[in-house]
N, C-alpha and C. Protein backbone atom coordinates (compact mmCIF):
# COMPACT_ATOMS: atom_id res chain seq x y z
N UNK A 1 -32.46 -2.61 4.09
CA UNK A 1 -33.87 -2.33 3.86
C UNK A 1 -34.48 -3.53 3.15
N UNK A 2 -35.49 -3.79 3.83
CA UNK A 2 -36.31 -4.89 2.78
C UNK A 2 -37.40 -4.65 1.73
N UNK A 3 -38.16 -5.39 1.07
CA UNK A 3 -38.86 -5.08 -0.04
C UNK A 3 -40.36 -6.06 0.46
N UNK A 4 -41.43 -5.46 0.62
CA UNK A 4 -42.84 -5.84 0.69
C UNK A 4 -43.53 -5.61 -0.55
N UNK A 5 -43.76 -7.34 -1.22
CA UNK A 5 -44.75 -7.74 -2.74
C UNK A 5 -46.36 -7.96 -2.18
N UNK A 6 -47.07 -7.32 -2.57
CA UNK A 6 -48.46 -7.59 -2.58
C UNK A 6 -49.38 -7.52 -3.91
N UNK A 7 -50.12 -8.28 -4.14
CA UNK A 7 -51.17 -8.20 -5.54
C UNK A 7 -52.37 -7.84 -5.40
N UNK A 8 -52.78 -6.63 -5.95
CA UNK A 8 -53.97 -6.31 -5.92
C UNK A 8 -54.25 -6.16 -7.28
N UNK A 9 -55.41 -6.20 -7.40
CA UNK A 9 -56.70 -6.14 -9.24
C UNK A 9 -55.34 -4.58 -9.92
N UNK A 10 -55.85 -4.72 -10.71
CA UNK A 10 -55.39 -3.60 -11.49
C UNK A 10 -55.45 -1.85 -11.44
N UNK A 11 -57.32 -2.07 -11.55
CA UNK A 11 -58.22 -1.29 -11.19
C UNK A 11 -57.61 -0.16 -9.59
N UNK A 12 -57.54 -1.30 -8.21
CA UNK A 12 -57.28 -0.98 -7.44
C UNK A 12 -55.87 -0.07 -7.14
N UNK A 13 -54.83 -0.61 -7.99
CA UNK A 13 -53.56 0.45 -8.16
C UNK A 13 -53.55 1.18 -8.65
N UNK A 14 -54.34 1.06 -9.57
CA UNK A 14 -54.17 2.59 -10.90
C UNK A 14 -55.58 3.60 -10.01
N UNK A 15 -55.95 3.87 -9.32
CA UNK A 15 -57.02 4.20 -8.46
C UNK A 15 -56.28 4.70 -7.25
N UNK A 16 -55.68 4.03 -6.68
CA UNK A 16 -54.67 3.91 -5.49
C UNK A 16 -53.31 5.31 -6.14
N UNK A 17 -52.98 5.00 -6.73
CA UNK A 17 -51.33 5.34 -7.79
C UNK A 17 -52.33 6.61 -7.89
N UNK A 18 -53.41 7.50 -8.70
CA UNK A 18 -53.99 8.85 -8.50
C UNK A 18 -54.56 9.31 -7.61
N UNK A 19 -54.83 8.40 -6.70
CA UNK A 19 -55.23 9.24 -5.30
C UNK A 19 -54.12 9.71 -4.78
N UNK A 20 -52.74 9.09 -4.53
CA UNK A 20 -51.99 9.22 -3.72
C UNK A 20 -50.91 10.47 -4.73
N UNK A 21 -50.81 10.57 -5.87
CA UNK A 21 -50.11 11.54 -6.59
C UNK A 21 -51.44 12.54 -6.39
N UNK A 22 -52.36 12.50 -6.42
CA UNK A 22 -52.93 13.91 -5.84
C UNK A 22 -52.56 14.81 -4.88
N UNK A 23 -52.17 13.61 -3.32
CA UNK A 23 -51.50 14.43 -2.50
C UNK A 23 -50.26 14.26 -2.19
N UNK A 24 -49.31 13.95 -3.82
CA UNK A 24 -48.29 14.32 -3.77
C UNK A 24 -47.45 13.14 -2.70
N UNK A 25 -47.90 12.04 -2.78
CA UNK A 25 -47.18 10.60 -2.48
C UNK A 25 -47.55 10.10 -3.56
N UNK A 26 -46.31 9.33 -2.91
CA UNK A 26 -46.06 7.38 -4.60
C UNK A 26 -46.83 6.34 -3.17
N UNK A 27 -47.40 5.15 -3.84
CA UNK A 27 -48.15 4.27 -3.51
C UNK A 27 -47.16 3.90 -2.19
N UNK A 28 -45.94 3.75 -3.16
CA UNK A 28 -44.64 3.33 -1.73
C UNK A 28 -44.52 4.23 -0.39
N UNK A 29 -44.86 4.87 -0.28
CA UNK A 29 -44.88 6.90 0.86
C UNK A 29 -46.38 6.32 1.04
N UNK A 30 -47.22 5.70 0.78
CA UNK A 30 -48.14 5.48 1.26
C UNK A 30 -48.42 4.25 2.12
N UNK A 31 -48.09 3.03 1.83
CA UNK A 31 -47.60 2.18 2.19
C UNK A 31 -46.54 2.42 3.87
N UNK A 32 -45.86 2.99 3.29
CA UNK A 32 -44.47 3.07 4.64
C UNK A 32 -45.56 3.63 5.37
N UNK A 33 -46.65 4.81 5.01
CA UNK A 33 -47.08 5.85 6.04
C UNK A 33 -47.89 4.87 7.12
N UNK A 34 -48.88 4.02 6.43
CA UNK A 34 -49.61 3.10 6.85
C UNK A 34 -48.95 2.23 7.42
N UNK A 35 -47.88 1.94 7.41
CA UNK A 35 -47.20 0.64 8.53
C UNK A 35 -47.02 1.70 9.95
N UNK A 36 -46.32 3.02 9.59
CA UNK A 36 -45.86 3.37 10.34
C UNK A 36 -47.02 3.98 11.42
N UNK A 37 -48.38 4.08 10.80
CA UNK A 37 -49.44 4.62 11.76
C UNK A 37 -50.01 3.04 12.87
N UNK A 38 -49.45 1.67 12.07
CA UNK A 38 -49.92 0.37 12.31
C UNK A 38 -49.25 0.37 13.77
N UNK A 39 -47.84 0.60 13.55
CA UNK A 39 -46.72 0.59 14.93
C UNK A 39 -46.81 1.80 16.02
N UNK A 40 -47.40 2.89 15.22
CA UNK A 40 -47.53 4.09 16.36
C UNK A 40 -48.58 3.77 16.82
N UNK A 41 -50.19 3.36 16.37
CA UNK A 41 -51.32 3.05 17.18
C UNK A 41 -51.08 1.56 18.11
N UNK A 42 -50.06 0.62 17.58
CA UNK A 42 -50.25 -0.99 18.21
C UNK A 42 -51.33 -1.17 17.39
N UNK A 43 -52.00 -1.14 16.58
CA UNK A 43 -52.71 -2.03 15.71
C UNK A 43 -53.01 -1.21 14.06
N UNK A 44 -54.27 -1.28 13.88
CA UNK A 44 -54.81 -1.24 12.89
C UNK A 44 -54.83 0.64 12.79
N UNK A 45 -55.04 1.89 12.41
CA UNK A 45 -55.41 2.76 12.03
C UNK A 45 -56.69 3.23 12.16
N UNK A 46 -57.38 2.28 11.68
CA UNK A 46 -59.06 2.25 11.54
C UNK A 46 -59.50 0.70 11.99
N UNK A 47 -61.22 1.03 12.38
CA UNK A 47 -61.60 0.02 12.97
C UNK A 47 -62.17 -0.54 11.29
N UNK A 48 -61.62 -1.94 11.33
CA UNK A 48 -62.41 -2.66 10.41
C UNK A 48 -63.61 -2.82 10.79
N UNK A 49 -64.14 -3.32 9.35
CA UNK A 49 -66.07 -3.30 9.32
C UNK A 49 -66.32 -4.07 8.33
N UNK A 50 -67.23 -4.87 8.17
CA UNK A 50 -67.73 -6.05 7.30
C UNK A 50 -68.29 -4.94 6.16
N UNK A 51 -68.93 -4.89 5.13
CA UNK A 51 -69.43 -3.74 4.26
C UNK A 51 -71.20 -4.50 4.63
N UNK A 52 -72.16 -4.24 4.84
CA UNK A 52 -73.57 -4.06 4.96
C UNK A 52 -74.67 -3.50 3.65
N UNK A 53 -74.89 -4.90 3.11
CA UNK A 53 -75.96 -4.53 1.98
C UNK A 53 -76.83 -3.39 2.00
N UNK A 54 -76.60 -2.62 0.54
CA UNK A 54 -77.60 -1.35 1.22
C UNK A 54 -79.26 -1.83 1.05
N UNK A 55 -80.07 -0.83 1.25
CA UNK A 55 -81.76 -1.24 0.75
C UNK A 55 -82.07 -2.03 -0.14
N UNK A 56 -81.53 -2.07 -1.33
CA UNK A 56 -82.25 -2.69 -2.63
C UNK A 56 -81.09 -3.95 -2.51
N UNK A 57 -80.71 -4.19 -2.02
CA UNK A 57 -79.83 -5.80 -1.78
C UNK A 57 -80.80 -6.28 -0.74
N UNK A 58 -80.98 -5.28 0.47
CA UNK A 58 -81.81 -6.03 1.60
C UNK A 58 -83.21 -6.84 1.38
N UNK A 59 -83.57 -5.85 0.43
CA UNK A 59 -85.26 -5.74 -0.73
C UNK A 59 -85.03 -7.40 -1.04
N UNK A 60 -83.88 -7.35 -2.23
CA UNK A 60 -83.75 -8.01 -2.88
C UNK A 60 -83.80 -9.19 -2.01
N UNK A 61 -82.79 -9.43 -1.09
CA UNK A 61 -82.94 -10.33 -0.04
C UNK A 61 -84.46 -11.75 0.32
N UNK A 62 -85.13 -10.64 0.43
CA UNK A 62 -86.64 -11.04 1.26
C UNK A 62 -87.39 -11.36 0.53
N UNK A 63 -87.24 -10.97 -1.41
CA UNK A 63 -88.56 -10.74 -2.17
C UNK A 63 -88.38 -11.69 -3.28
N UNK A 64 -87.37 -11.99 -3.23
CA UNK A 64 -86.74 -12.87 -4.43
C UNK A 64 -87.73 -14.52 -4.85
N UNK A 65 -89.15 -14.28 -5.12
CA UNK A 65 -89.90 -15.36 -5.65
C UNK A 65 -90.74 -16.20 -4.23
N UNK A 66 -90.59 -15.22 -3.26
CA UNK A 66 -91.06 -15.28 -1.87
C UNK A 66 -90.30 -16.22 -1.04
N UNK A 67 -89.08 -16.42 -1.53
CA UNK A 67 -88.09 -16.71 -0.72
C UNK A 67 -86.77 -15.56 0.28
N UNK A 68 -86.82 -16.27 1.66
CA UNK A 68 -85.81 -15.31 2.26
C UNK A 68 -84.79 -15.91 2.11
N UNK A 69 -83.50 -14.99 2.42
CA UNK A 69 -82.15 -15.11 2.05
C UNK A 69 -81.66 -14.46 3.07
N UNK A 70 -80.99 -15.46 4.18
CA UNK A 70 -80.37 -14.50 5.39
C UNK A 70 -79.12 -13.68 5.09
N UNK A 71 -78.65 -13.87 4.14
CA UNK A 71 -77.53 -13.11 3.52
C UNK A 71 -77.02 -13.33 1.97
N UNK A 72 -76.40 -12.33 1.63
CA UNK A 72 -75.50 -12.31 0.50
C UNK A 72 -75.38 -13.46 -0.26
N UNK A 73 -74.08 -13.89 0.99
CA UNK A 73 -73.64 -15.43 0.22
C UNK A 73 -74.39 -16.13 0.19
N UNK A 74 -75.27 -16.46 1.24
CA UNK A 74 -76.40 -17.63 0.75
C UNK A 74 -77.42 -17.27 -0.43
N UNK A 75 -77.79 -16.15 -0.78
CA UNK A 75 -78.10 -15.82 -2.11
C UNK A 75 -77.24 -16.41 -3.21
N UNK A 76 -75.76 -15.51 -2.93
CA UNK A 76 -75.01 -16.17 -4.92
C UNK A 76 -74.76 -17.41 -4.74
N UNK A 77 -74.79 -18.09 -3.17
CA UNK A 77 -74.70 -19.50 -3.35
C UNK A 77 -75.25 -20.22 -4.97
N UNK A 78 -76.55 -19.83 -4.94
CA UNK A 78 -77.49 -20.35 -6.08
C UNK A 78 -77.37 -20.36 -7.37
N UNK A 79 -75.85 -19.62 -7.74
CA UNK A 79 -75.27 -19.23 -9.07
C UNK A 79 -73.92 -19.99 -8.81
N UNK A 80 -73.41 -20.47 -8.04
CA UNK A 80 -72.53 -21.26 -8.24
C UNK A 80 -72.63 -22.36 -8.61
């Protein structure tokens, strides 16, 4: 048997670690479950999706000193 290391924030495991003891899996039983749905579908489980600014990001977007901002990053660009 082999051993799979991954790093995620803190936040994200300890979040992860009580969802999954809710229904009575360890992060690891969660993990295996998810590879094993990866190999029974041939890919992914779920369709990935970019996440989509809601309203008051979009707002924010367009209004910001009467400048537009075609996106996100080109916004925090301006704080880097």
């Amino acid at each position: 048997m082999l051993t799979i290391q991954t790093r995620v924030n803190d936040e994200v495991k300890i979040e992860a670690d009580l969802l999954f003891k809710q229904m009575g899996l360890t992060t690891t039983d969660a993990v295996r479950m998810f590879l094993m749905q990866c190999i029974n579908s041939g890919g992914l489980p779920f369709t990935p999706s970019i996440r989509k600014p809601n309203e008051q990001t979009l707002a924010a977007l367009k209004n910001d000193d009467g400048n537009h901002y075609n996106s996100v990053e080109e916004l925090s660009s301006l704080w880097k």
